[in-house]
Structures are given as structure tokens and as C-alpha cells.
Protein backbone atom coordinates (compact mmCIF):
# COMPACT_ATOMS: atom_id res chain seq x y z
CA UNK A 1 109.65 89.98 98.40
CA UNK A 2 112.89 91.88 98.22
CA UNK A 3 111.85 93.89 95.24
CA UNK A 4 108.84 95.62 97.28
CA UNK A 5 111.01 96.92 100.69
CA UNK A 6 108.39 98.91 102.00
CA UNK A 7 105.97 95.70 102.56
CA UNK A 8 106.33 93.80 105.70
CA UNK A 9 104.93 90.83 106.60
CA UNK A 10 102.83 90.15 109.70
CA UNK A 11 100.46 87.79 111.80
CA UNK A 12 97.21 88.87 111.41
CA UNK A 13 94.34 86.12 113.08
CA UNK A 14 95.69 82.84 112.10
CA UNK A 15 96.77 84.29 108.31
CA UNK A 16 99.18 86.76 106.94
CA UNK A 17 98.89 89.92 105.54
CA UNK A 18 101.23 92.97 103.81
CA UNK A 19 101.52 96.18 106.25
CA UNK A 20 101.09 99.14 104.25
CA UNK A 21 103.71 101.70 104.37
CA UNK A 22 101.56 104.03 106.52
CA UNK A 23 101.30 101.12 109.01
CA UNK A 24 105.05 100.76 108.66
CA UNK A 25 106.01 104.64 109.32
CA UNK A 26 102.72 105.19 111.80
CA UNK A 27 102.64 101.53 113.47
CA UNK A 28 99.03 102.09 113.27
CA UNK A 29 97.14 98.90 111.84
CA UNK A 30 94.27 100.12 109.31
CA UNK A 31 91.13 98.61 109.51
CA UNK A 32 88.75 97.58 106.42
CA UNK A 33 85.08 99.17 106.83
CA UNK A 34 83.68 96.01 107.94
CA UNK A 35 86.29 95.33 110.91
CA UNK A 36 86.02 98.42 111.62
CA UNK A 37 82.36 98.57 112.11
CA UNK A 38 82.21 95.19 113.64
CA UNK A 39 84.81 96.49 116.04
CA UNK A 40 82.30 98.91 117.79
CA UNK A 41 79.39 96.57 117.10
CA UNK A 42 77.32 98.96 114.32
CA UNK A 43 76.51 98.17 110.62
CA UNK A 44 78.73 99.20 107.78
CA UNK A 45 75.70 101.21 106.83
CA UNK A 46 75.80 103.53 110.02
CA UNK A 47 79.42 103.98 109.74
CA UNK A 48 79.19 105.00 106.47
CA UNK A 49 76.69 107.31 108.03
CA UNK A 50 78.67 108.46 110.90
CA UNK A 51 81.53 109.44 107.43
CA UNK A 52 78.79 111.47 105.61
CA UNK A 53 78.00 113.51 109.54
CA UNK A 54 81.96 114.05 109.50
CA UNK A 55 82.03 111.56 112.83
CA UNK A 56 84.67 109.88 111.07
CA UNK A 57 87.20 110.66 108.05
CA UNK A 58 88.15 107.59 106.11
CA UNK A 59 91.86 106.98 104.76
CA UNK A 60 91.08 106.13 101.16
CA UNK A 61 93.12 103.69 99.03
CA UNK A 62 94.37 104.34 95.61
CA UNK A 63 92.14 101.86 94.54
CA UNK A 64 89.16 103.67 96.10
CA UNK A 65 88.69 101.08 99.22
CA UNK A 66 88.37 102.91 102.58
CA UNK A 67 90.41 101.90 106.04
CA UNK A 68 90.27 103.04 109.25
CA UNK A 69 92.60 103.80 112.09
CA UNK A 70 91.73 102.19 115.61
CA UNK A 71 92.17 105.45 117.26
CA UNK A 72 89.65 106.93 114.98
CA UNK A 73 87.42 103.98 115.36
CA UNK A 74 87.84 103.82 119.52
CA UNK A 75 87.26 107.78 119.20
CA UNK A 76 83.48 107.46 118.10
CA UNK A 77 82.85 105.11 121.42
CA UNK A 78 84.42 107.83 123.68
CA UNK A 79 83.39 111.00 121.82
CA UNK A 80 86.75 111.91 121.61
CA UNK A 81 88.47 112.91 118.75
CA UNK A 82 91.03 111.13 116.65
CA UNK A 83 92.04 113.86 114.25
């Protein structure tokens, strides 16, 4: 663990998981595009729809995965804007 300072370990339901350095720096947590879409209670298929209408801007990965901020995902229930 020492050789990767920027990772942190934390609780995440009942398992752990690395915080990204974003998370770190922002202490935002990122959601995946199914917790994100299952926080709001729609399909992965109309967020991915509510990303091509430019409702929402995904946070790619290097790897090409996409996460989401809560702010921007609690913006789409109250029209408001998480930019």
C-alpha cells in the first residue's frame, strides 16, 4: 500500500474499496453507471440517454469506464445543474 500514496482505503457497503485521487482532492465519491442509475431509479439505458441529450456529462476513466458524481446525479431529479 505505501508505494501507491494517493489511494486510500474506505468502507464502502459491507466491503472495501480504493478512493480515487479525485475523490481524495474533491471528497466527492464517484459513482459507476449502474449505481448511479439505480440511485434515481432509471435504467442504465436512459442515463446513457440523458449523456447523449447533454443532461449529464460523464467523468471518464483512463480505461474508458464512466463514473458519476452524486451532485450531478441528484441534479437530474431537481433540474438543477451540477456543472
Amino acid at each position: 500500500m505505501d508505494s501507491c500514496p494517493h489511494l486510500t482505503i474506505v468502507p464502502k457497503r459491507h466491503n472495501l474499496r480504493f478512493m480515487t485521487k479525485r475523490e481524495v482532492l474533491t471528497g466527492e465519491e464517484l459513482l459507476t453507471h449502474a449505481e448511479a442509475a439505480a440511485r434515481i431509479g432509471i435504467s442504465t439505458k436512459t442515463l446513457d440517454r440523458y449523456a447523449v441529450q447533454g443532461k449529464v456529462k460523464p467523468l471518464r476513466l483512463p480505461s474508458g469506464y464512466r463514473r458519476y458524481t452524486c451532485r450531478q446525479i441528484d441534479a437530474l431529479v431537481t433540474g438543477g445543474s451540477a456543472e
